[in-house]
N, C-alpha and C. Protein backbone atom coordinates (compact mmCIF):
# COMPACT_ATOMS: atom_id res chain seq x y z
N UNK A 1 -101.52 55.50 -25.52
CA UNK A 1 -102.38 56.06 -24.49
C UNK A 1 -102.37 55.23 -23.23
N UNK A 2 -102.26 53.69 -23.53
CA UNK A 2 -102.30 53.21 -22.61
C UNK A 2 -101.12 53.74 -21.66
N UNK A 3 -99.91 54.19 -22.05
CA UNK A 3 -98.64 53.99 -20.92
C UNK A 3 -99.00 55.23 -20.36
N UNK A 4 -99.69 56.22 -21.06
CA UNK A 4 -99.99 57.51 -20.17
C UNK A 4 -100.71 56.96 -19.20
N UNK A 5 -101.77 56.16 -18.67
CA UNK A 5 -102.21 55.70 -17.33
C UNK A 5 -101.05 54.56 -16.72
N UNK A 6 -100.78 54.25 -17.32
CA UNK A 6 -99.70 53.53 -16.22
C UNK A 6 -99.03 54.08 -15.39
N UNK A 7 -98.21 55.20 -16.58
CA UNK A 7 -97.58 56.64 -16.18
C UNK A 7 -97.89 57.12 -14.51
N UNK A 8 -99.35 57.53 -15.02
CA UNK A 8 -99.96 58.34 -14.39
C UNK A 8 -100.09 57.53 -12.58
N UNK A 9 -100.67 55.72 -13.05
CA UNK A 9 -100.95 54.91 -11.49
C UNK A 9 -99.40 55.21 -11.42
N UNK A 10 -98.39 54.91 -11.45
CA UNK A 10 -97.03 54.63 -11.00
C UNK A 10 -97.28 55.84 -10.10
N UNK A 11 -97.18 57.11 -11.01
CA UNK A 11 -97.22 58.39 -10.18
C UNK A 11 -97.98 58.91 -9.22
N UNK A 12 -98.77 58.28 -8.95
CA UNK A 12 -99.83 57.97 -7.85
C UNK A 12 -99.10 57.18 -6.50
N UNK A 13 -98.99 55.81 -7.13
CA UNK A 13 -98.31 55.21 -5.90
C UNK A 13 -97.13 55.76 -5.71
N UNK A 14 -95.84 56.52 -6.01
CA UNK A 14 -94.64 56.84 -5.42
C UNK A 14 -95.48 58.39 -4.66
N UNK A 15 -96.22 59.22 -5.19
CA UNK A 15 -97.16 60.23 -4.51
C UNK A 15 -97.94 59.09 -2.65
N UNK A 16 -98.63 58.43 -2.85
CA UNK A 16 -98.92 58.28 -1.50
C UNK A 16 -97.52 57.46 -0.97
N UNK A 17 -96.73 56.63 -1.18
CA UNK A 17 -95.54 56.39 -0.63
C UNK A 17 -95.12 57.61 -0.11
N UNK A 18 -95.07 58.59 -0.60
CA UNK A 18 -94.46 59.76 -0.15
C UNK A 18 -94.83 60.57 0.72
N UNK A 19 -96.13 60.83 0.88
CA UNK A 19 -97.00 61.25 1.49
C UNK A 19 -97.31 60.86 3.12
N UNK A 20 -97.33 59.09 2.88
CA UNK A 20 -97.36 58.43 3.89
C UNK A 20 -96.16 58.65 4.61
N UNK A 21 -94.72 58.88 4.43
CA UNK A 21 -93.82 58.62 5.26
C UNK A 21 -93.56 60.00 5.59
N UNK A 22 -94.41 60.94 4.74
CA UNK A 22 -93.99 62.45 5.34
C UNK A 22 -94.51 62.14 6.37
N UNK A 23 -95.64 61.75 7.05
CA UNK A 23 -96.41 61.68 8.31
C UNK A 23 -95.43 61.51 9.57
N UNK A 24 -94.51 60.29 8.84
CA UNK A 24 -93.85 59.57 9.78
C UNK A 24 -92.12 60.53 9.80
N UNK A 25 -91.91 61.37 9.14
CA UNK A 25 -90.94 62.32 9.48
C UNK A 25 -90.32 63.03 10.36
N UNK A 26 -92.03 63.43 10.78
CA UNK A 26 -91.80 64.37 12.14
C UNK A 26 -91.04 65.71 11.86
N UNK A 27 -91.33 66.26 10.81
CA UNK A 27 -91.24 67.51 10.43
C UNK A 27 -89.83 67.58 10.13
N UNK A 28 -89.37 66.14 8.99
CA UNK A 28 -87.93 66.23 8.63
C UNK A 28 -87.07 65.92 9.61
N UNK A 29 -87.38 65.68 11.03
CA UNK A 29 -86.35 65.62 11.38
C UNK A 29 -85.74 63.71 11.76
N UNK A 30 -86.37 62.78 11.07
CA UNK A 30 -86.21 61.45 11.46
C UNK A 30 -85.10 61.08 9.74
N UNK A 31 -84.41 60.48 9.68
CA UNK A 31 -83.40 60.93 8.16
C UNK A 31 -84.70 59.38 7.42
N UNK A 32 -84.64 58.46 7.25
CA UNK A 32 -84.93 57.32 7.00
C UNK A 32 -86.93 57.67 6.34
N UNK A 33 -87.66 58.23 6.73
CA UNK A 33 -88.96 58.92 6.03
C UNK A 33 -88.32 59.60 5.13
N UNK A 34 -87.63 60.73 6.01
CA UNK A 34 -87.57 61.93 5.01
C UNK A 34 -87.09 61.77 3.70
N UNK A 35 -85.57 60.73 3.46
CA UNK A 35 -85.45 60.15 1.95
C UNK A 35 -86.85 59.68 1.21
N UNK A 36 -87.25 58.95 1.98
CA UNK A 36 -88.27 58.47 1.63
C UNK A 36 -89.65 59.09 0.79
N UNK A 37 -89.79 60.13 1.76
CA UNK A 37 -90.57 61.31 1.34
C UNK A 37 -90.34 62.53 0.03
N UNK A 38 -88.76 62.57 0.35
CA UNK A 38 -88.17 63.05 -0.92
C UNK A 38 -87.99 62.71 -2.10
N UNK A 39 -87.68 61.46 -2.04
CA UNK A 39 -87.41 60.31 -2.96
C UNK A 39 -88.66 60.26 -3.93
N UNK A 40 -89.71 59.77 -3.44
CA UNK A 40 -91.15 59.39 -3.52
C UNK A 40 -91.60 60.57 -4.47
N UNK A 41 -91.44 61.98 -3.80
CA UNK A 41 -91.93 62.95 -4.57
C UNK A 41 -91.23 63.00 -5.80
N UNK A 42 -89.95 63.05 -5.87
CA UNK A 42 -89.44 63.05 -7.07
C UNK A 42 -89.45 62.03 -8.15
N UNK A 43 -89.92 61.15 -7.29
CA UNK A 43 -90.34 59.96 -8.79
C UNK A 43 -91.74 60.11 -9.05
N UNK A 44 -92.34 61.05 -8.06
CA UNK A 44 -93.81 61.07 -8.03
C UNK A 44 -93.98 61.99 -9.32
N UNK A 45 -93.28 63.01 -9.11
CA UNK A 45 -93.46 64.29 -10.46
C UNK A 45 -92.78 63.84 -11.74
N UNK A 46 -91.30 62.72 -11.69
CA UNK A 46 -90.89 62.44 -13.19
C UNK A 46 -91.78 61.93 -14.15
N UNK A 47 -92.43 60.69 -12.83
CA UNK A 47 -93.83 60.03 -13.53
C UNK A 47 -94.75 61.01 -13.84
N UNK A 48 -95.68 62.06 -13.02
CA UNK A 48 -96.02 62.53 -13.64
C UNK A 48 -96.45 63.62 -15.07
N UNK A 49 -95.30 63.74 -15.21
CA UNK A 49 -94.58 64.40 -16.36
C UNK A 49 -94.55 63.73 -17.92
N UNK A 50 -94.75 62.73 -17.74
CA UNK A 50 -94.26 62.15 -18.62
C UNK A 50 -96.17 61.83 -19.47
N UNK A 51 -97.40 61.78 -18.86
CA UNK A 51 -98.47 61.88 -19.59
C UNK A 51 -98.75 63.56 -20.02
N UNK A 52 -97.73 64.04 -19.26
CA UNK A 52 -98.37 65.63 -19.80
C UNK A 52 -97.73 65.94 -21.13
N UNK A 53 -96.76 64.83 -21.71
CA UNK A 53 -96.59 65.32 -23.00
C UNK A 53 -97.61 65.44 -24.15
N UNK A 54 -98.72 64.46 -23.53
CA UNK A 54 -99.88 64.00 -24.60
C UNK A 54 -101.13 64.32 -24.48
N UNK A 55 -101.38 64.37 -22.82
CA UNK A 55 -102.71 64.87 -22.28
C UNK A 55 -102.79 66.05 -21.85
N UNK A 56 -103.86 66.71 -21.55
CA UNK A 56 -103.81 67.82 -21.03
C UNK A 56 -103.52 67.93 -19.15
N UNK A 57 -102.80 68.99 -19.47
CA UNK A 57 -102.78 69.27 -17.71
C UNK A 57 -103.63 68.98 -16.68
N UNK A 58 -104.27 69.91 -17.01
CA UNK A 58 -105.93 69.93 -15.95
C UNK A 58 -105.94 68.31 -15.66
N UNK A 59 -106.52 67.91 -16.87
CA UNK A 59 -106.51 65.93 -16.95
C UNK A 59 -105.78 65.43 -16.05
N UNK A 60 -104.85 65.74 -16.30
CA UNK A 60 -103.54 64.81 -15.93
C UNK A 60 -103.60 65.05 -13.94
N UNK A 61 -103.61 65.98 -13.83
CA UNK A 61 -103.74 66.71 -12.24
C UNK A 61 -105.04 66.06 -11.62
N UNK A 62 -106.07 66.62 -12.65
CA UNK A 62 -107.57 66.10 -11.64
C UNK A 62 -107.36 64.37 -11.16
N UNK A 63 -106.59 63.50 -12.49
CA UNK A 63 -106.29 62.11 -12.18
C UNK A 63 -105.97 62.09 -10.47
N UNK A 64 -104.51 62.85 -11.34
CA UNK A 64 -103.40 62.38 -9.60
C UNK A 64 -103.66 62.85 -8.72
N UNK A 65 -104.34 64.19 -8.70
CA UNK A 65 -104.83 64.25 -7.26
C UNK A 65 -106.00 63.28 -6.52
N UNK A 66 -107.15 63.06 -7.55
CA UNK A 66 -108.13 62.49 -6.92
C UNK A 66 -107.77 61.37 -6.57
N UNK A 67 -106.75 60.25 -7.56
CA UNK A 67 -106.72 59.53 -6.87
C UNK A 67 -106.07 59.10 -5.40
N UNK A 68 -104.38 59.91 -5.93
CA UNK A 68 -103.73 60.23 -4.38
C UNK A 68 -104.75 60.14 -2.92
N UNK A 69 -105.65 61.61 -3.13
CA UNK A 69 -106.18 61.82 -2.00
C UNK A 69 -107.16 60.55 -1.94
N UNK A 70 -107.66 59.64 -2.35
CA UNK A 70 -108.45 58.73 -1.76
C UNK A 70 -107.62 57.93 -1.29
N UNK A 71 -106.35 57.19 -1.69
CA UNK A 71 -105.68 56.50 -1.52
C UNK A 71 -105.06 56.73 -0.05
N UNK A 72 -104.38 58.18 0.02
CA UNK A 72 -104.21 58.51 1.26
C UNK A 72 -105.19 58.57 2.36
N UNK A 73 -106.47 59.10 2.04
CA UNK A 73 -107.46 59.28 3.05
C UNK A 73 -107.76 57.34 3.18
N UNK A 74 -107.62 56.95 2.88
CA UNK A 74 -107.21 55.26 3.14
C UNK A 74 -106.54 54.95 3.90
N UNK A 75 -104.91 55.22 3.72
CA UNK A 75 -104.10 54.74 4.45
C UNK A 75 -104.28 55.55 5.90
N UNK A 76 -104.81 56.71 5.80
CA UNK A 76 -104.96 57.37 7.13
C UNK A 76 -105.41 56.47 8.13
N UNK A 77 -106.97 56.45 7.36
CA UNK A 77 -108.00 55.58 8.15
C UNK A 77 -107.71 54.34 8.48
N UNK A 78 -107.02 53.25 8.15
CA UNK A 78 -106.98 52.14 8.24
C UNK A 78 -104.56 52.26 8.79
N UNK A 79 -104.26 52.51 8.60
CA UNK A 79 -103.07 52.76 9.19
C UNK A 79 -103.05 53.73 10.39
N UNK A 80 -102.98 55.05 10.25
CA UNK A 80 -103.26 55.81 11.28
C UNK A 80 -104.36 55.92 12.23
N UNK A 81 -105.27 54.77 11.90
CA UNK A 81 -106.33 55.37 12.76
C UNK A 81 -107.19 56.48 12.78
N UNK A 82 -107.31 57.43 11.84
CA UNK A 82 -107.85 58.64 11.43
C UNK A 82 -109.54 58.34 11.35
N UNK A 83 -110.10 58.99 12.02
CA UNK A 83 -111.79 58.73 11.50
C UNK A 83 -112.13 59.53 10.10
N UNK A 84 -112.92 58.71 9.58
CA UNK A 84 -113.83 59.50 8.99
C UNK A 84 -115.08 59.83 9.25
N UNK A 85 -115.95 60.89 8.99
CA UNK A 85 -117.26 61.07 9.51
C UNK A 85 -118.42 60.97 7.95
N UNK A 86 -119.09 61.43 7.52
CA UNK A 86 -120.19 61.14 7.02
C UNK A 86 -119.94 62.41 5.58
N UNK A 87 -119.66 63.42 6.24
CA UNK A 87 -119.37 64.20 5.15
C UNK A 87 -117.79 63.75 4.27
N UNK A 88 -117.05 63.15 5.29
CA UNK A 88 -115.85 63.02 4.40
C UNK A 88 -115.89 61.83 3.76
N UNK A 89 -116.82 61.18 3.92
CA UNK A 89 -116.68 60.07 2.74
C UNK A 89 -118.01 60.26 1.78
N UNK A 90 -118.63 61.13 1.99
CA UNK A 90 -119.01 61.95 1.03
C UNK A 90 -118.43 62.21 -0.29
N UNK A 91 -117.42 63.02 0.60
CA UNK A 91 -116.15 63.96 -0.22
C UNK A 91 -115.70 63.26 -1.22
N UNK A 92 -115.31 62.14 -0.03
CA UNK A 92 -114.17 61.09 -0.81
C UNK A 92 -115.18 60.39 -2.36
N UNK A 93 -116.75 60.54 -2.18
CA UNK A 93 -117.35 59.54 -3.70
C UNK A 93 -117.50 60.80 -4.25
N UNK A 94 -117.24 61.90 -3.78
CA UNK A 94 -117.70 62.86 -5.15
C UNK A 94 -116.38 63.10 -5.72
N UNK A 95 -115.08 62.68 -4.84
CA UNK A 95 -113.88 63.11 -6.05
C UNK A 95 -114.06 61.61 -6.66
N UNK A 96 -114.00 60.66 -6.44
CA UNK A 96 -114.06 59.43 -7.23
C UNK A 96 -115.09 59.59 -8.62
N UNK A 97 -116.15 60.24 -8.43
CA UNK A 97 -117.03 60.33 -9.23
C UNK A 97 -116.34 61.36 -10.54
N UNK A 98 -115.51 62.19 -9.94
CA UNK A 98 -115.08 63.46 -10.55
C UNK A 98 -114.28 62.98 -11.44
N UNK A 99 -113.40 61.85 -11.12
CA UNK A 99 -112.37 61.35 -11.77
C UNK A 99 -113.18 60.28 -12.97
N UNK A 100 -114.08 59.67 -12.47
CA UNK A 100 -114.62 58.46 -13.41
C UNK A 100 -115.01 59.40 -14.34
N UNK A 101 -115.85 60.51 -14.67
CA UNK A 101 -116.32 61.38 -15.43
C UNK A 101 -115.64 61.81 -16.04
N UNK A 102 -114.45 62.03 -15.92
CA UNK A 102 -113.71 62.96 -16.90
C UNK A 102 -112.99 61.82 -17.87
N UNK A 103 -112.64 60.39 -17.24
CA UNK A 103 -112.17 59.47 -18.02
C UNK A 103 -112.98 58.92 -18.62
N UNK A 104 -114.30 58.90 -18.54
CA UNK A 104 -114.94 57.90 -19.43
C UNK A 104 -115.97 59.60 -20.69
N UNK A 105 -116.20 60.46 -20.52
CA UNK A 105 -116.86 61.29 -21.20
C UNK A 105 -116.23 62.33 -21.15
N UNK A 106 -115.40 63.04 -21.02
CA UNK A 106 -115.00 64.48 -21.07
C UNK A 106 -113.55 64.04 -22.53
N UNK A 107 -113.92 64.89 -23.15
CA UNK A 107 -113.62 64.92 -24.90
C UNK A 107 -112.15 65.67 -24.66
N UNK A 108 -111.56 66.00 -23.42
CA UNK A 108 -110.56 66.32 -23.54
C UNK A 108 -109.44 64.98 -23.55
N UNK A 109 -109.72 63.96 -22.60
CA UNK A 109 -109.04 62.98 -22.71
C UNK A 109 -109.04 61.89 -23.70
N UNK A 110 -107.68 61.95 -24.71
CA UNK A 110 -107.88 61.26 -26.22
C UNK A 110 -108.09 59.93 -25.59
N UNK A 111 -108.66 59.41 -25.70
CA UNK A 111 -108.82 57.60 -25.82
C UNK A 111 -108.38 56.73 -26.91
């Protein structure tokens, strides 16, 4: 069980690696992101693939997305310069919350 979260962080970080340099692409057209971006995704999904042999989907998704998107709404803010306002970091503790909940009490995830 344990390597299914490892799994899962790996697939997280090649997901915002990927994410982040889509920014810097410029809509595919810079070559040096865009591997990057491509690259990233595709190690982003092998990794993720590999806990869905054991866990459930839903699980496995609510993980990587929630964490992705905090991670990214991070690098925005503090790399890009992106504000946040009051509701979006709101947002941002109720998916954190969403994620702690399902890992520590929801009976779908075997422990």
């Amino acid at each position: 069980m344990l390597f299914n979260y490892v799994y899962l962080i790996v697939a997280v970080i090649f997901e915002v690696i990927a994410t982040t340099a889509l920014k810097q692409t410029e809509g595919f057209t810079r070559l040096l992101p865009s591997l990057v971006s491509i690259g990233g995704y595709g190690l982003a999904f092998y990794f993720l693939s590999l806990p869905l042999r054991t866990m459930p989907v839903g699980i496995v998704y609510a993980i990587w997305c929630g964490a992705g998107i905090i991670f990214i709404t991070v690098i925005g803010w503090v790399w890009f310069r992106q504000a946040l306002d009051l509701p979006a970091l709101a947002g941002m503790g109720l998916i954190m919350a969403g994620v702690i909940v399902i890992n520590l009490w929801s009976r779908t995830v075997v422990h």
